[in-house]
Protein backbone atom coordinates (compact mmCIF):
# COMPACT_ATOMS: atom_id res chain seq x y z
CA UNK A 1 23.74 -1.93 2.68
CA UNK A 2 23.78 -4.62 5.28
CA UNK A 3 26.75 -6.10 6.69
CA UNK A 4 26.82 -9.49 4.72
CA UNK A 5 25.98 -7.12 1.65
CA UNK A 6 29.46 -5.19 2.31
CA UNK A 7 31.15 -8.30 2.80
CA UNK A 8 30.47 -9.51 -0.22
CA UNK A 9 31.36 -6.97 -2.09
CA UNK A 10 34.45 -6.77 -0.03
CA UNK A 11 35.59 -10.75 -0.86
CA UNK A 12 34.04 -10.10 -4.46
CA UNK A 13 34.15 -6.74 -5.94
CA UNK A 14 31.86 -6.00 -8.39
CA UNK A 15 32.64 -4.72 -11.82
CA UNK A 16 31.14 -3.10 -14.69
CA UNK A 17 29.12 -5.44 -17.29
CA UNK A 18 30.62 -2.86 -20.23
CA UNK A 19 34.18 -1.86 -19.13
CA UNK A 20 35.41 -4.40 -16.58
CA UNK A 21 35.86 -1.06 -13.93
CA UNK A 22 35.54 -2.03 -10.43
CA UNK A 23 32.33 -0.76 -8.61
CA UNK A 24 32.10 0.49 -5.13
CA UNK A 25 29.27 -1.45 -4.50
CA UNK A 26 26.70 -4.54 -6.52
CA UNK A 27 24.06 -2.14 -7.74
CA UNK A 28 21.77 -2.65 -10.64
CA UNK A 29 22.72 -1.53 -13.07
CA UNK A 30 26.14 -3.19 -12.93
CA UNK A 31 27.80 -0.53 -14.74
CA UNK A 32 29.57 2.34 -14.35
CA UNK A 33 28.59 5.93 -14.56
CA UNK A 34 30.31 6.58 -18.72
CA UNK A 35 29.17 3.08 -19.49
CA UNK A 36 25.66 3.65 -18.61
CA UNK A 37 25.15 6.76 -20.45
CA UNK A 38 25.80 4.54 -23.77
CA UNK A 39 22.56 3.10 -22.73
CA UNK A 40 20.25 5.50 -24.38
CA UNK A 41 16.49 4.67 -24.12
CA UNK A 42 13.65 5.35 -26.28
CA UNK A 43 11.59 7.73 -25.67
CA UNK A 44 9.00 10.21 -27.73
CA UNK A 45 8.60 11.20 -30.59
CA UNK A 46 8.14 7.82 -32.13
CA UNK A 47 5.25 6.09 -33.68
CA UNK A 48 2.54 5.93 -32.07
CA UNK A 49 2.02 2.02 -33.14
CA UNK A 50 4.95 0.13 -34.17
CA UNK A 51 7.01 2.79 -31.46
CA UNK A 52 9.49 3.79 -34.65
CA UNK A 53 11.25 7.04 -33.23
CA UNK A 54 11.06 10.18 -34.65
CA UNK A 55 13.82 13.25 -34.59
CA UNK A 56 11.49 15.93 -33.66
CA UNK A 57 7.80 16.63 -33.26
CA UNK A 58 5.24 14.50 -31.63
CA UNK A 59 4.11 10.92 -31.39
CA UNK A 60 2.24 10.14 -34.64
CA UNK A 61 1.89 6.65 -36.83
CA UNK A 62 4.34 6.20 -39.07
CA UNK A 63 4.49 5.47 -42.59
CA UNK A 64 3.71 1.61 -42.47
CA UNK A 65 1.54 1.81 -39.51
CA UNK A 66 -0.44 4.62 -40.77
CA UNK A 67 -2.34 1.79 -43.22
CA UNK A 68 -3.73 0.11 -40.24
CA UNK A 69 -2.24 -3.50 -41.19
CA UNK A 70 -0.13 -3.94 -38.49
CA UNK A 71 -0.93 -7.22 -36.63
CA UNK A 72 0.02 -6.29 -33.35
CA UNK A 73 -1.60 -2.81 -31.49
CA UNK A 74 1.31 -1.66 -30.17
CA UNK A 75 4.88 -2.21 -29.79
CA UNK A 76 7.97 -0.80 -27.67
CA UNK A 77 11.49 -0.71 -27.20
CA UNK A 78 13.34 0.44 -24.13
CA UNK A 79 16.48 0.97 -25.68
CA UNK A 80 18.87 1.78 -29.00
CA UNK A 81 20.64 -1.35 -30.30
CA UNK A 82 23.77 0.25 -30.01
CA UNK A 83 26.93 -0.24 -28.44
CA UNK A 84 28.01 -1.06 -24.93
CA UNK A 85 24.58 -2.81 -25.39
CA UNK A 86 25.26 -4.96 -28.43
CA UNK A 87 27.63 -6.49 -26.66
CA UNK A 88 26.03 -7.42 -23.51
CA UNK A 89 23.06 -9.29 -25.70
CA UNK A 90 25.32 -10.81 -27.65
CA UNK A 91 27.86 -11.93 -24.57
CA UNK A 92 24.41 -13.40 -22.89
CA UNK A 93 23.31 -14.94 -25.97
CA UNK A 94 25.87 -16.80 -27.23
CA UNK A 95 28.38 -16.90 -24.21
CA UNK A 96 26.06 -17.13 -21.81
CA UNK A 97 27.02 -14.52 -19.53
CA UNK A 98 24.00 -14.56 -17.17
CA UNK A 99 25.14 -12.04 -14.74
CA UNK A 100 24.11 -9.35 -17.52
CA UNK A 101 20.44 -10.21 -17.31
CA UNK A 102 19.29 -8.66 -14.01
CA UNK A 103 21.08 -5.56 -15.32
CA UNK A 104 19.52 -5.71 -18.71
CA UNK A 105 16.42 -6.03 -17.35
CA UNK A 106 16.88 -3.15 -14.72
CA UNK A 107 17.35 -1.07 -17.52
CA UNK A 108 14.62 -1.82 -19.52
CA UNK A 109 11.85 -1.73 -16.68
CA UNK A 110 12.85 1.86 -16.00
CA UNK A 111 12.67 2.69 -19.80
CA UNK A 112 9.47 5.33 -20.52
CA UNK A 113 7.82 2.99 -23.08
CA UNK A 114 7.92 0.36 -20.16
CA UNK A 115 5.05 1.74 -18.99
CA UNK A 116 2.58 1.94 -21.84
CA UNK A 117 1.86 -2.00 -21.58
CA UNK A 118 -2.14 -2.96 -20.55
CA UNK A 119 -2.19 -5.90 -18.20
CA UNK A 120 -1.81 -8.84 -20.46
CA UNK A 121 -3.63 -12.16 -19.55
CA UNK A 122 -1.13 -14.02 -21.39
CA UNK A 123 2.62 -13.31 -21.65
CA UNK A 124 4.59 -15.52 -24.84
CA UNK A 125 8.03 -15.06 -25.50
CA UNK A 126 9.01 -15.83 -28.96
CA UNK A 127 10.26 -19.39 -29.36
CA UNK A 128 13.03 -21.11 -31.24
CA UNK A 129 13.72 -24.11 -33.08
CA UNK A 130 13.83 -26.68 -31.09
CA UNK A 131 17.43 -27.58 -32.49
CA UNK A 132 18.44 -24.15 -31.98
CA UNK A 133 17.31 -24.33 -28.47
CA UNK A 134 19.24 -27.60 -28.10
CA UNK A 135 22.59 -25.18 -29.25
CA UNK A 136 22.21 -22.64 -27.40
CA UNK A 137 20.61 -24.65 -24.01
CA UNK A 138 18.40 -21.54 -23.49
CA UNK A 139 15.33 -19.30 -24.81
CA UNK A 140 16.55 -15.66 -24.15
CA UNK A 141 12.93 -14.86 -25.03
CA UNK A 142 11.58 -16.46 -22.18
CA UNK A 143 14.12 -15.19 -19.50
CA UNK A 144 13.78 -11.82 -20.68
CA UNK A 145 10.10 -12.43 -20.31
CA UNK A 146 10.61 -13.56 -16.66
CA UNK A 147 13.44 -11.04 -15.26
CA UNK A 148 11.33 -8.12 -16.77
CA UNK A 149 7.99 -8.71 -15.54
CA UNK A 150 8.02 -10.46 -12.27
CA UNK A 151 4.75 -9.64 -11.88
CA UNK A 152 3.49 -11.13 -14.37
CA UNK A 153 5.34 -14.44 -13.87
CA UNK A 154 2.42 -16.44 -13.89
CA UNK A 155 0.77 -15.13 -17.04
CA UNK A 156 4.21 -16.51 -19.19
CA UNK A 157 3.44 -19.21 -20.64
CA UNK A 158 6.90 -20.94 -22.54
CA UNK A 159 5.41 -23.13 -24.89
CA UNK A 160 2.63 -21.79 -26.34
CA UNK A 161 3.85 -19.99 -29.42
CA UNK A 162 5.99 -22.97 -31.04
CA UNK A 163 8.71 -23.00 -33.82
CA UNK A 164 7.78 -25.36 -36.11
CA UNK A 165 10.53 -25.02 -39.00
CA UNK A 166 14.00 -24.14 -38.78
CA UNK A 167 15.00 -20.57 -40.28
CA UNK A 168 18.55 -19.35 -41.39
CA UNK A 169 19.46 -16.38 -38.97
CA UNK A 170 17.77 -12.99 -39.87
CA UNK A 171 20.78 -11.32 -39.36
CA UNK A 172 21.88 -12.76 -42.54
CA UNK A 173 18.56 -11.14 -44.41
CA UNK A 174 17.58 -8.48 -45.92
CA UNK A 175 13.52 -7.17 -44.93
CA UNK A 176 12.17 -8.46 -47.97
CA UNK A 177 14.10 -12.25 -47.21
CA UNK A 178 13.16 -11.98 -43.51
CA UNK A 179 9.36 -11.92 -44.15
CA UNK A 180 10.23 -15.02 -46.30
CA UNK A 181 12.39 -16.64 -44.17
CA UNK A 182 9.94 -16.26 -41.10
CA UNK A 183 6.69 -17.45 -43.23
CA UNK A 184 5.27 -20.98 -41.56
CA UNK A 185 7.75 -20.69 -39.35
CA UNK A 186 5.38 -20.22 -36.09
CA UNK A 187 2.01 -22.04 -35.02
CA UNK A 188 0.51 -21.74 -31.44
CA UNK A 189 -0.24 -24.72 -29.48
CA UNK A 190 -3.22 -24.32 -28.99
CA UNK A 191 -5.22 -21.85 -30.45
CA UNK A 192 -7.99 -21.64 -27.91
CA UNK A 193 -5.78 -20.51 -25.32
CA UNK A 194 -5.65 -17.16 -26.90
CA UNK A 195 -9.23 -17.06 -27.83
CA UNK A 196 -10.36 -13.10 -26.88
CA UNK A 197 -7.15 -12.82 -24.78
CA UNK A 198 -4.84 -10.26 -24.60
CA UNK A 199 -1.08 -11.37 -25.11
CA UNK A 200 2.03 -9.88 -24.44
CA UNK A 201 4.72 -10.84 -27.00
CA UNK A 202 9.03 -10.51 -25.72
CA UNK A 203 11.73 -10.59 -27.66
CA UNK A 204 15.25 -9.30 -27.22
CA UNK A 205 15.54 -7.29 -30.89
CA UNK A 206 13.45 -5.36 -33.02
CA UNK A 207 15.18 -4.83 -36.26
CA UNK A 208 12.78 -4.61 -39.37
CA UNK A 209 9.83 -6.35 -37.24
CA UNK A 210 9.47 -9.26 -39.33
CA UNK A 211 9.74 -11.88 -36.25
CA UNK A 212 7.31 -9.95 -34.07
CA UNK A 213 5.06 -9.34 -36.90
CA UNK A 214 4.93 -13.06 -38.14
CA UNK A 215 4.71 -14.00 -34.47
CA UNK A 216 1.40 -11.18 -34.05
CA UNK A 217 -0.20 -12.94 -37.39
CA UNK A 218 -0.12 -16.25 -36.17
CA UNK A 219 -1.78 -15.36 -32.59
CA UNK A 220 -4.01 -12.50 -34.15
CA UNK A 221 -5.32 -15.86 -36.87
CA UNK A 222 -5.93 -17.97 -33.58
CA UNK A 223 -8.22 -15.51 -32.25
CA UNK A 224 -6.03 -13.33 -29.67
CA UNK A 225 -8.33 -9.99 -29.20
CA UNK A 226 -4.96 -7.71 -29.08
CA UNK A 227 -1.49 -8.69 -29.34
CA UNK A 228 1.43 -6.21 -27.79
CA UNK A 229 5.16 -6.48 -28.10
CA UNK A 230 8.30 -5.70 -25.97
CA UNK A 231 11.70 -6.11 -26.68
CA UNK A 232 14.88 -4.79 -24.71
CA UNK A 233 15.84 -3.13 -28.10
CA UNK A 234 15.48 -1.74 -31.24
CA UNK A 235 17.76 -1.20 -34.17
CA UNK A 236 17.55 1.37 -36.45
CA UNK A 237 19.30 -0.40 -38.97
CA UNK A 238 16.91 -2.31 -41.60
């Protein structure tokens, strides 16, 4: 470390993001040793497609990729939605505890399905409501897009998957009123943007898929050649 590095962590001691415990030094991950093996990433077997995992054997598709409908070609998660991570999304989300997001992100860039990404020529987080995005004074999409590919920083582009009707939380939902909930919800800005392109889609949450698959329909409809999708996390829990 350099000297003004060790003086700052002298005058302002770092602590873990999970447990509070005081560090010996600012290192990403800001967390301690216990804290970050709760951090489990997600690695094979899964599903080949829609990166489901599996218990035991070897990447395959899974039961509702196996159909070939899927509208995006592939999609990853580089960790469990499980806790001490719950509650750093949520405490960055809604409390807006920024000092978690370098951490999250150092997390999920070192995650194995991290890797399996093609170079996208466009990157689109997925958007909120705009009233939404009044509340909450942030797109966690779109930062999560920018602290995890750096990159790629010029390829994000903020606006051009829009919102275009206001949805009651999916969290409240069950699959079957998610897809319903989400339908209409999305429209690009302009479809010849992603004309034979191929797009990176970032979210913070895959739970049943519904977002990322509406999302994947609406860009796949406006032409996009291949869609992909990333998100810190996946839940298991449908």
């Amino acid at each position: 470390m350099s000297f003004f590095e060790s003086i700052k962590d002298l005058l302002f001691p770092p602590r873990c993001l999970a447990c509070n415990l005081q560090l010996d030094r600012y290192r990403l991950p800001l967390l301690c040793e216990p804290c970050c093996c709760g951090f489990v990433p997600i690695v094979s077997p899964l599903c080949s497609c829609c990166g489901l995992p599996f218990p035991s054997g070897r990447d395959h598709l899974c039961g509702d990729c196996l159909p070939g409908k899927q509208p995006f070609a592939l999609a990853r998660a580089s960790l469990y939605y499980q806790q001490p991570l719950v509650s750093l999304i949520l405490q960055w989300k809604f409390s807006h505890r920024m000092t978690g997001l370098a951490t999250l992100a150092s997390l999920a860039t070192q995650s194995a399905g991290f890797s399996t990404f093609s170079v996208p020529d466009l990157i689109f987080p997925v958007p909120l409501h705009k009233s939404r995005l009044r509340r909450r004074g942030f797109n966690q999409a779109l930062l999560l897009a920018g602290s995890c590919f750096p990159g790629w920083r010029n390829s994000i582009v903020a606006d051009g998957l829009l919102r275009i009707r206001a949805t009651v939380p999916q969290t409240s939902l069950d699959g079957a009123g998610r897809r319903k909930n989400l339908k209409g919800a999305f429209t690009l800005k302009d479809p010849d943007m992603v004309r034979g392109k191929t797009v990176l889609l970032v979210d913070d949450v895959f739970t049943t898929g519904s977002t990322v698959r509406e999302c994947s329909r609406v860009l796949r409809a406006g032409g996009a050649e291949r869609v992909e999708v990333f998100t810190l996390a996946r839940s298991l829990l449908s």
